[in-house]
N, C-alpha and C. Protein backbone atom coordinates (compact mmCIF):
# COMPACT_ATOMS: atom_id res chain seq x y z
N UNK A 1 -9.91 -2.31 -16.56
CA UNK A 1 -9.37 -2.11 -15.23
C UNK A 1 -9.07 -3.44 -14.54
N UNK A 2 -9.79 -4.60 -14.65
CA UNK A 2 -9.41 -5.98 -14.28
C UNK A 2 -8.32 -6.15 -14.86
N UNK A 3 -7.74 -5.95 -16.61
CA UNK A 3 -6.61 -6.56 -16.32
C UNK A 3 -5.27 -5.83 -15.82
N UNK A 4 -5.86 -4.72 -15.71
CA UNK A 4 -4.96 -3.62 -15.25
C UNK A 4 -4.59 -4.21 -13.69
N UNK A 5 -5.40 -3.81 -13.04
CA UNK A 5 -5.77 -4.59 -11.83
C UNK A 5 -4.67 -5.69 -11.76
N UNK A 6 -4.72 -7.32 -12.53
CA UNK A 6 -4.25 -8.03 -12.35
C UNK A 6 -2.54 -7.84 -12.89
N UNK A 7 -2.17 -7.09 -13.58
CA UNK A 7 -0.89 -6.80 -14.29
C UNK A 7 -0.02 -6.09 -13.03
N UNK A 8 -1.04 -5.20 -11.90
CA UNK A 8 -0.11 -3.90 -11.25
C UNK A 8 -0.11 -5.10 -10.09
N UNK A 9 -1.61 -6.16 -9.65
CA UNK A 9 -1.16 -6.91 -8.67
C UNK A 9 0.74 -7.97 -8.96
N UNK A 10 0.56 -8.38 -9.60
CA UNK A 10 1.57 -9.11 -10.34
C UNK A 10 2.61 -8.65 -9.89
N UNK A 11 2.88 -7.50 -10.60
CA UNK A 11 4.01 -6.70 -10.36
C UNK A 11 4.46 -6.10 -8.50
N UNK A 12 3.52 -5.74 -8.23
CA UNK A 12 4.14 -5.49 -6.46
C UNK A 12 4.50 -6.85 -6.05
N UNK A 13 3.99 -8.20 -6.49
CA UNK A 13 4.17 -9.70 -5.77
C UNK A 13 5.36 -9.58 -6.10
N UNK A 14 5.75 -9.36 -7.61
CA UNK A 14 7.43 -9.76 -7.57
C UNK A 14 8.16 -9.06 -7.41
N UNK A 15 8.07 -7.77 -6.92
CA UNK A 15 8.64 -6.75 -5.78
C UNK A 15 8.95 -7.04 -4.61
N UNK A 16 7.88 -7.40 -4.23
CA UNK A 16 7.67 -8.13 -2.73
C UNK A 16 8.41 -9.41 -2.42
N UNK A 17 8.47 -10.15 -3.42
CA UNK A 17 8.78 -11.45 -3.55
C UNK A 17 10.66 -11.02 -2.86
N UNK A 18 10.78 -10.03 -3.30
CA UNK A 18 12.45 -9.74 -3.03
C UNK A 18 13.11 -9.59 -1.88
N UNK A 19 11.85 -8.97 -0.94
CA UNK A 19 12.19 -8.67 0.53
C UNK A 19 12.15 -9.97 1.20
N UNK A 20 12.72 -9.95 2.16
CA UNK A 20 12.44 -11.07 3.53
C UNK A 20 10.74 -10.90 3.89
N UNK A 21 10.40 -11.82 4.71
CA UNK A 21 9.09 -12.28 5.48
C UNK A 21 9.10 -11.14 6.42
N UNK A 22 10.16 -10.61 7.30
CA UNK A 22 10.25 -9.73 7.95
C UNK A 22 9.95 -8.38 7.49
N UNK A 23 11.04 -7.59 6.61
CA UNK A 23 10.44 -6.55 5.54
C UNK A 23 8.87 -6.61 5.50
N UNK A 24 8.76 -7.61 4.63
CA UNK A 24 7.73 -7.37 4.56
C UNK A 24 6.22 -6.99 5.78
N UNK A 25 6.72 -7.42 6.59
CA UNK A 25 5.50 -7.43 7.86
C UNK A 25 6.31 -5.88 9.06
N UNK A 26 7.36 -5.73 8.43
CA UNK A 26 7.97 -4.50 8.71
C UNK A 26 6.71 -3.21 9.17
N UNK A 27 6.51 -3.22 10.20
CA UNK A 27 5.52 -1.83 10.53
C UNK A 27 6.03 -0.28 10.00
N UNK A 28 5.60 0.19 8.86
CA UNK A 28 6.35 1.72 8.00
C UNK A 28 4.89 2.31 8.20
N UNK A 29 4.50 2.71 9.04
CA UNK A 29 3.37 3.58 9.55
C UNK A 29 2.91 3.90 8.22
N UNK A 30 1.92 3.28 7.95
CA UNK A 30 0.94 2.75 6.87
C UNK A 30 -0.42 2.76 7.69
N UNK A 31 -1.42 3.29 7.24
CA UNK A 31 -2.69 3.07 7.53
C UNK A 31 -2.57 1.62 7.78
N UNK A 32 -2.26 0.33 7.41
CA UNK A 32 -3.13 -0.87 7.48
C UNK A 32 -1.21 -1.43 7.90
N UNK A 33 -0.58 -0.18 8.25
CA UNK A 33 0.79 -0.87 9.09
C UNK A 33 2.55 -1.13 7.58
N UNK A 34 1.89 -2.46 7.55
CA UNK A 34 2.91 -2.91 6.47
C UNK A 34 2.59 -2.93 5.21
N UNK A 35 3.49 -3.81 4.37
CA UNK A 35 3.68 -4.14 3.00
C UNK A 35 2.18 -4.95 2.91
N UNK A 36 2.68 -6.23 3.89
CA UNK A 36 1.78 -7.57 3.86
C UNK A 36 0.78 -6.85 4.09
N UNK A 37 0.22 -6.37 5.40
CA UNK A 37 -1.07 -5.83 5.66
C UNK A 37 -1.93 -5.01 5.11
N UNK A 38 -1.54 -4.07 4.17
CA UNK A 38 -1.63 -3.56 2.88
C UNK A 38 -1.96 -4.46 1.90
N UNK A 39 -1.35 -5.16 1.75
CA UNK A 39 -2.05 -5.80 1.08
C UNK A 39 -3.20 -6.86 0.95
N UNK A 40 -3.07 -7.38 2.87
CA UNK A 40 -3.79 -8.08 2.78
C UNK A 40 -5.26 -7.45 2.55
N UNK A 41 -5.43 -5.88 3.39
CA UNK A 41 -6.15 -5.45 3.64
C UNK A 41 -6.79 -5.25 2.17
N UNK A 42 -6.18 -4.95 1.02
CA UNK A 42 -6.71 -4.41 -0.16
C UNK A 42 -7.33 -6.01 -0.82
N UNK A 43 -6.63 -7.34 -0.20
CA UNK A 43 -6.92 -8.98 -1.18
C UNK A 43 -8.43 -8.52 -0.64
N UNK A 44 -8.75 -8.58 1.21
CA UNK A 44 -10.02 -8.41 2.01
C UNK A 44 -11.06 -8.10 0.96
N UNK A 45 -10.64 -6.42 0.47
CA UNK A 45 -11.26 -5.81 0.64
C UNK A 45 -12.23 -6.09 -1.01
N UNK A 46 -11.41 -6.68 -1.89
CA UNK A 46 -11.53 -6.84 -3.28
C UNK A 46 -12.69 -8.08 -3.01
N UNK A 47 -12.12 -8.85 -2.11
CA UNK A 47 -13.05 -10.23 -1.92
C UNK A 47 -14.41 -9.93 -1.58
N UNK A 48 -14.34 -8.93 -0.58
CA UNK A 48 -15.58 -8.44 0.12
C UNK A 48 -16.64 -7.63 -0.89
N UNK A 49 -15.82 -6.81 -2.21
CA UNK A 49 -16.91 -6.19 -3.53
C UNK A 49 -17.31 -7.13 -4.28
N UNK A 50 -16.19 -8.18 -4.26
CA UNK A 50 -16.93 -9.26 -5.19
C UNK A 50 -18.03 -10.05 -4.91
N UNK A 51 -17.86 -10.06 -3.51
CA UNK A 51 -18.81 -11.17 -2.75
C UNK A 51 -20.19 -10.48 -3.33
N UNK A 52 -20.05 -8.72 -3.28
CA UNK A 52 -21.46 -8.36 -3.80
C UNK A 52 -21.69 -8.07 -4.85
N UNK A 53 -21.09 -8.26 -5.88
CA UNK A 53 -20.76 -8.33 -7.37
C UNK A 53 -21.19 -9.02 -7.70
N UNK A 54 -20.83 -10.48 -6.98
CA UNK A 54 -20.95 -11.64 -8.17
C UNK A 54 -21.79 -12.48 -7.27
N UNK A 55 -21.98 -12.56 -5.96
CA UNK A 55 -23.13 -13.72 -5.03
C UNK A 55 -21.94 -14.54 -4.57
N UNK A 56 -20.44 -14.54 -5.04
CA UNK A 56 -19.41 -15.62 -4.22
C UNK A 56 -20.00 -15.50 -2.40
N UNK A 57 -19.04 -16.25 -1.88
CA UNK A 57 -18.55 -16.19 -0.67
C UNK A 57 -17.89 -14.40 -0.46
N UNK A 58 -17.90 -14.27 1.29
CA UNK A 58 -16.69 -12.94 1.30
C UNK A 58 -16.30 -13.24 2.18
N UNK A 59 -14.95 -12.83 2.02
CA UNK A 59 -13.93 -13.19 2.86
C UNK A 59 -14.49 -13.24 4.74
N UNK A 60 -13.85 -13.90 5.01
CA UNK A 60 -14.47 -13.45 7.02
C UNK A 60 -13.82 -12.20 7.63
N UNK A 61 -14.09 -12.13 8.40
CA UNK A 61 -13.89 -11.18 9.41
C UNK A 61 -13.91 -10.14 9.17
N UNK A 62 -13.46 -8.45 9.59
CA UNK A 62 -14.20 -7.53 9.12
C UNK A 62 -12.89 -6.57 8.85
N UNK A 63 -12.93 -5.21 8.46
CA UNK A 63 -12.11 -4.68 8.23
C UNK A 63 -11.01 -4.39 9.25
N UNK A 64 -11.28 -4.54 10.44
CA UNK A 64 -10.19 -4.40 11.85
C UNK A 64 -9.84 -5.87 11.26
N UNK A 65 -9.77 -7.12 10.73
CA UNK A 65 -8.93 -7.88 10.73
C UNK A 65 -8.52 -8.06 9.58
N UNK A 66 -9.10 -7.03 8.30
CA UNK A 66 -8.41 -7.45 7.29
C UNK A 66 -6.59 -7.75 6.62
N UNK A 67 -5.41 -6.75 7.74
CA UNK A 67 -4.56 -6.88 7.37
C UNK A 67 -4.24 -8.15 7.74
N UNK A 68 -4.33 -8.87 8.61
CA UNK A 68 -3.79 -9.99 9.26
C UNK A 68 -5.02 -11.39 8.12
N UNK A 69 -5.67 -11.13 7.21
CA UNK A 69 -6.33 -12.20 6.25
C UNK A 69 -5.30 -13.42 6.41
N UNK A 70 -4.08 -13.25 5.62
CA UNK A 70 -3.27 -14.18 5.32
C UNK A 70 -2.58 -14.30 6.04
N UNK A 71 -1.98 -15.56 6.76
CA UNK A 71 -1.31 -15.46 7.50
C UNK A 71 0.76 -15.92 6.92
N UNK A 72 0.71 -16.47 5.47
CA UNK A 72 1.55 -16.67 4.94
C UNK A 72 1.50 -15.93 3.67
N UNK A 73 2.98 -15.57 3.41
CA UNK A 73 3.46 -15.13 1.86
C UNK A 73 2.97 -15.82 0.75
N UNK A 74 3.02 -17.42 0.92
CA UNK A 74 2.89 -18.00 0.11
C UNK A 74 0.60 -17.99 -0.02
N UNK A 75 0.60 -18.34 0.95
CA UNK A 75 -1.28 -18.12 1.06
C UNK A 75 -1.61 -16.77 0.22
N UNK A 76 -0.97 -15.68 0.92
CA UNK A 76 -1.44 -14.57 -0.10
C UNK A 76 -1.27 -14.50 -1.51
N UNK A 77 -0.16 -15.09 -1.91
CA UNK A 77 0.05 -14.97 -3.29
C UNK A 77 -1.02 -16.04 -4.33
N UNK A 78 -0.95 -17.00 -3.75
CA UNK A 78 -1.98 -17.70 -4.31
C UNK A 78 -4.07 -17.45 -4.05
N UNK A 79 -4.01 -16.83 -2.89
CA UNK A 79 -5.56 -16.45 -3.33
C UNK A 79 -5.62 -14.93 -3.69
N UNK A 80 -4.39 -14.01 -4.20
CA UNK A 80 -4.10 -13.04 -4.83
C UNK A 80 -4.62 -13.64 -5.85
N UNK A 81 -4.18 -14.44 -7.05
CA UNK A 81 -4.05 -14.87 -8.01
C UNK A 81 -5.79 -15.44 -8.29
N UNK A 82 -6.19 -16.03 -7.33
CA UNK A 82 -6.99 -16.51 -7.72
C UNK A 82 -8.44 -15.43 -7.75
N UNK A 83 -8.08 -14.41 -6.60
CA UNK A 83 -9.11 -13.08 -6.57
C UNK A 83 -9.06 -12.38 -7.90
N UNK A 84 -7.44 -12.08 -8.45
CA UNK A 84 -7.31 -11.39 -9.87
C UNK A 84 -8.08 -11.80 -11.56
N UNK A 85 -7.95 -13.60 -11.06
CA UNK A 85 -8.71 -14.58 -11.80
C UNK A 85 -10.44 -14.35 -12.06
N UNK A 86 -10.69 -14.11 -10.85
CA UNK A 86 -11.98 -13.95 -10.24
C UNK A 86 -12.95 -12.71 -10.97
N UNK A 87 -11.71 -11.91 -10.74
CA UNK A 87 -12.01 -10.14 -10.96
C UNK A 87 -12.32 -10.15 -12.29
N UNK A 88 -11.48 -10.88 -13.25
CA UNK A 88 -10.98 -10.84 -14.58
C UNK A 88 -12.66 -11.29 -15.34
N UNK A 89 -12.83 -12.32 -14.36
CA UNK A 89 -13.88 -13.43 -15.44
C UNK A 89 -14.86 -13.00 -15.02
N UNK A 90 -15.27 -12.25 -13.80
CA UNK A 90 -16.54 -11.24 -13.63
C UNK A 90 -16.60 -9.77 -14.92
N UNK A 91 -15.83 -9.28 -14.58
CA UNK A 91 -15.76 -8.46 -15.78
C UNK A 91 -15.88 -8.46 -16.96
N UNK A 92 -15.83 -9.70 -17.21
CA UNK A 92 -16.14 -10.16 -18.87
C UNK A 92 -17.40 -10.58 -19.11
N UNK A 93 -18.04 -10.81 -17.82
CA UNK A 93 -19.35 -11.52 -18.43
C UNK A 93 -20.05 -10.14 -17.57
N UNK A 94 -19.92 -9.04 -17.45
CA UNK A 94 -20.94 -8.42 -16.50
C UNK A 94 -21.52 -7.84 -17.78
N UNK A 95 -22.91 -7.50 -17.66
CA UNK A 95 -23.81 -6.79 -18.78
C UNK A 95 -23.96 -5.58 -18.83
N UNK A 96 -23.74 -4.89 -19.22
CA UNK A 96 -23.70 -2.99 -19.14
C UNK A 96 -24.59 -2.94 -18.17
N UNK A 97 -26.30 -3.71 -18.91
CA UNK A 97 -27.67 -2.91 -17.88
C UNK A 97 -27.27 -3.35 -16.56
N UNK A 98 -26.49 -3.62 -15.92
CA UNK A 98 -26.51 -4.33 -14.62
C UNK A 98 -25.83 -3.41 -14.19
N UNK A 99 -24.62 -2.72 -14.74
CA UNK A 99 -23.35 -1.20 -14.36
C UNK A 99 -24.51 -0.32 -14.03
N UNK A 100 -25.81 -0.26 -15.17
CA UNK A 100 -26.72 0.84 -15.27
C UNK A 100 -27.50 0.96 -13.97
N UNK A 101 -27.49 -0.37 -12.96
CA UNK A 101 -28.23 -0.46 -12.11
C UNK A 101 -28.17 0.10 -10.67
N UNK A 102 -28.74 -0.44 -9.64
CA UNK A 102 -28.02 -0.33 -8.20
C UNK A 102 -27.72 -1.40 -7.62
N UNK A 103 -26.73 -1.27 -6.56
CA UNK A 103 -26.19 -2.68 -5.98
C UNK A 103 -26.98 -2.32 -4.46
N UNK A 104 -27.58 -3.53 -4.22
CA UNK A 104 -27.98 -3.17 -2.64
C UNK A 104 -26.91 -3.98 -1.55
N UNK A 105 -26.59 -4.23 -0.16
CA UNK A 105 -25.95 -4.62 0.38
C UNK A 105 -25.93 -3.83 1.56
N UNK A 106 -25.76 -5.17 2.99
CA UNK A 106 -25.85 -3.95 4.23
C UNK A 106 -24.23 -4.96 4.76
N UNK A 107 -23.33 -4.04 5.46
CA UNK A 107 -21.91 -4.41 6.04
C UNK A 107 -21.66 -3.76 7.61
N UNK A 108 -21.06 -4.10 8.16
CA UNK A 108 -20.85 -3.54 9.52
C UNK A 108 -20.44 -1.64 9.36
N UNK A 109 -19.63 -1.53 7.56
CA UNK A 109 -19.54 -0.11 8.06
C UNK A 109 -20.26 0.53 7.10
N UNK A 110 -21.28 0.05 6.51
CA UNK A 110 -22.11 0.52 5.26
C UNK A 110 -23.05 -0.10 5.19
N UNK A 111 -24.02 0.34 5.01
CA UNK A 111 -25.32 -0.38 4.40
C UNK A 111 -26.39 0.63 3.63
N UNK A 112 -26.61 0.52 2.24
CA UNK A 112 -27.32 1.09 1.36
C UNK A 112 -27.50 0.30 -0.25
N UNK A 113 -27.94 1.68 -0.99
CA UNK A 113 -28.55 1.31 -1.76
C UNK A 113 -27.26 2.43 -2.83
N UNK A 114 -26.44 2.17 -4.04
CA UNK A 114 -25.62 2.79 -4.35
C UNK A 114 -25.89 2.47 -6.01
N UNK A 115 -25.50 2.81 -6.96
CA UNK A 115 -25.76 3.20 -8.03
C UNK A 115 -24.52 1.63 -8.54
N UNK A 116 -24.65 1.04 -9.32
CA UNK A 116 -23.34 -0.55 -9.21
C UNK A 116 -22.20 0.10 -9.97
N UNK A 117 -22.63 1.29 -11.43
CA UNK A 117 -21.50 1.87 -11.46
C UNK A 117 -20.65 2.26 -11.20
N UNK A 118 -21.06 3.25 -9.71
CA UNK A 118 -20.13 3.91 -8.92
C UNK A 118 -19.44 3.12 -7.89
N UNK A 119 -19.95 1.73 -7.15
CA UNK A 119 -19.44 0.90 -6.79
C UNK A 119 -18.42 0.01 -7.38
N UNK A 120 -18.61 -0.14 -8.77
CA UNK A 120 -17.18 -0.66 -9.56
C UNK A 120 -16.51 0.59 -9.45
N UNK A 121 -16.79 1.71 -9.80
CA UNK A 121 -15.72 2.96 -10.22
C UNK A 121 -14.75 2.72 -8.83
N UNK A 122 -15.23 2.85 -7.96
CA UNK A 122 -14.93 2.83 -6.27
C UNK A 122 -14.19 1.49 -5.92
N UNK A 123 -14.23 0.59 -6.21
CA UNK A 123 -13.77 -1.17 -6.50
C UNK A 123 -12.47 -0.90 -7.06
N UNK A 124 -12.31 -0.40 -8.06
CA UNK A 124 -11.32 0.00 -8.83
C UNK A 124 -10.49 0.79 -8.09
N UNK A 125 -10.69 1.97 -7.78
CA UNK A 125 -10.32 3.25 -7.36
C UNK A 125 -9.28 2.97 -5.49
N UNK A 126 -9.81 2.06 -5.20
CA UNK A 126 -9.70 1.68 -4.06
C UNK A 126 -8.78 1.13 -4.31
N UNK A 127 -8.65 -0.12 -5.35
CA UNK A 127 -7.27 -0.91 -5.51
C UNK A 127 -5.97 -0.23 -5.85
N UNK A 128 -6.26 0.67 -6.30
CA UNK A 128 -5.40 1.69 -7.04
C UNK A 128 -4.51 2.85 -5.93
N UNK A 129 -5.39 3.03 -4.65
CA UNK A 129 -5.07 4.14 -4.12
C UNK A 129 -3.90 3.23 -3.07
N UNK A 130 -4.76 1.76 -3.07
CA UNK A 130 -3.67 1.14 -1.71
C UNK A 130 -2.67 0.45 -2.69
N UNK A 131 -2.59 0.77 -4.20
CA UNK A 131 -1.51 0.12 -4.52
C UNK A 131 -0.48 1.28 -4.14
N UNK A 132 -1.18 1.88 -4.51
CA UNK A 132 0.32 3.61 -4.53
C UNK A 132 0.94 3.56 -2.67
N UNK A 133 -0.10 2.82 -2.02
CA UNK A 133 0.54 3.00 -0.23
C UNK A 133 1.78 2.05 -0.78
N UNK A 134 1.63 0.75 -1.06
CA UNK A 134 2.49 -0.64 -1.36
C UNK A 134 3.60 0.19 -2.29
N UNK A 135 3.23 0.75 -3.23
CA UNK A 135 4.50 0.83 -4.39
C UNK A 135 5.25 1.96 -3.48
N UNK A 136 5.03 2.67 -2.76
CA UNK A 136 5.93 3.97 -2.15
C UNK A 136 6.73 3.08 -1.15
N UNK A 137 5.93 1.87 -0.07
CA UNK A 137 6.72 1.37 0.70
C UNK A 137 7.75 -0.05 -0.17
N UNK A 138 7.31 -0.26 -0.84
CA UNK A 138 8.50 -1.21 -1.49
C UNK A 138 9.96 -0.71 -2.22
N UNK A 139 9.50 0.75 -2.20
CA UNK A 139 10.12 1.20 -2.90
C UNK A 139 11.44 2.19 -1.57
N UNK A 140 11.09 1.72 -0.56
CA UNK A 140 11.12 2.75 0.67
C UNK A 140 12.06 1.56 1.39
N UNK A 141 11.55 -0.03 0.63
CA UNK A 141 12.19 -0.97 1.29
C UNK A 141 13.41 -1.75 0.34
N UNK A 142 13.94 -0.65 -0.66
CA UNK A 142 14.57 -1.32 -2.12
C UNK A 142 14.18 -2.27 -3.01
N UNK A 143 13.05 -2.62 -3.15
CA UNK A 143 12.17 -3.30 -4.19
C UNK A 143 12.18 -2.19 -5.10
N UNK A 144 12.40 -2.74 -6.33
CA UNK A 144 11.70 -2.54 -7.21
C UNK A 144 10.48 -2.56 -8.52
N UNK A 145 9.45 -1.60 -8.51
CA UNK A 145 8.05 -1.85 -8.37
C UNK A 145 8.34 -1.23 -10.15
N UNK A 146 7.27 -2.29 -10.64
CA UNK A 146 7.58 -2.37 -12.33
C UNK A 146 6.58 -0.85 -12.87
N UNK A 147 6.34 -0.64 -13.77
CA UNK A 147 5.95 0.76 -14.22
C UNK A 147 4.08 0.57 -13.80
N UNK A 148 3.70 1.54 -13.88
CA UNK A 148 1.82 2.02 -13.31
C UNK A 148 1.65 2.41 -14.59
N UNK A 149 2.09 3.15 -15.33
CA UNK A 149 0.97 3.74 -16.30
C UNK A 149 0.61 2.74 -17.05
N UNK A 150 -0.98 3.18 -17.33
CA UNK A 150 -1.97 2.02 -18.19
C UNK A 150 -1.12 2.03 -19.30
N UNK A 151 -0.74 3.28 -19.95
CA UNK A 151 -0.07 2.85 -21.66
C UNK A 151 1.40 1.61 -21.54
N UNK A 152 1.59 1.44 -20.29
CA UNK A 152 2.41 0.51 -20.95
C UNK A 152 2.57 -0.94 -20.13
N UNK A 153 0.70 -1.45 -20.06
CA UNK A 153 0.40 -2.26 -19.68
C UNK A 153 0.53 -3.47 -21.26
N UNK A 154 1.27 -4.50 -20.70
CA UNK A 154 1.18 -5.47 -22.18
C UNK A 154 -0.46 -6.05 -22.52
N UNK A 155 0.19 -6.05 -23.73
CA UNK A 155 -1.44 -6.51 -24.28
C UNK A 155 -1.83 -7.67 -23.90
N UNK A 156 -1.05 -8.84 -23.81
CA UNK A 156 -1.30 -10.18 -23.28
C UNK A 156 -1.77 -10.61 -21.45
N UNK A 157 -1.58 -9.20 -20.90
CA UNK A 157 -2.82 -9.24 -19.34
C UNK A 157 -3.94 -10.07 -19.68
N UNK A 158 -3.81 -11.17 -18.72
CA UNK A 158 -5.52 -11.30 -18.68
C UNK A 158 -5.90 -12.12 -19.98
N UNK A 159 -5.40 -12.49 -21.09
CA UNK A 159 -5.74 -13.07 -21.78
C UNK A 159 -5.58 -14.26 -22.13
């Protein structure tokens, strides 16, 4: 799912990459507004599982400011890249018994004790649901958004 993850991020950037600065920050009544904010909200939100994933840093501010994270095209694309990086090389070294475990963590809109499986399942699941907001509006804005299904993800993702 990381390199999946990093293959479908990829692909909306150079979708995105096509529209204007404007388009993109274009308000298309989106939960989190736009293209950008959408996405920023989903870079936030990836930063913020990792932070409890892996012990990094997490991003600042809280989910009311996650769309506005980046304030440039170019900023997002590059700590896109480097979150996907991030995602990739956690995943490779994580140890099953640790999936087997629980993740603890307290947040302004959560705080418990959750099973770490279901928190990756959910990590995942999450990236996935706000990609489909992004791929409907790029697609809403004449971008064109490269294929989703896993079978015809290249083998060279991530490697």
């Amino acid at each position: 799912m990381a390199r999946y993850n990093m293959w479908q991020n990829a692909g909306q950037v150079a979708a995105a990459d096509m529209l204007s600065d404007a388009a993109r920050r274009q308000d298309r009544a989106a939960f989190f507004g736009s293209i950008a904010g959408t996405l920023n909200h989903l870079l936030w939100a990836d930063l913020t599982w990792m932070a409890r994933f892996d012990g990094g840093a997490p991003p600042g501010g809280g989910i009311q400011d996650s769309a506005d994270m980046m304030s440039t095209w170019a900023g997002y694309k590059s700590a896109r890249v480097q979150a996907d990086q991030r995602i990739l090389e956690w995943s490779g070294r994580v140890a099953p018994e640790r999936l087997a475990g629980d993740l603890s963590w307290h947040s302004g809109a959560l705080g418990q004790v959750l099973p770490m499986g279901l928190c990756v399942q959910h990590f995942f699941n999450h990236q996935t649901h706000h990609r489909g907001q992004v791929h409907a509006m790029l697609t809403a804005a004449g971008a064109r958004p490269g294929p989703t299904d896993l079978i015809f993800m290249p083998n060279d993702i991530g490697m």
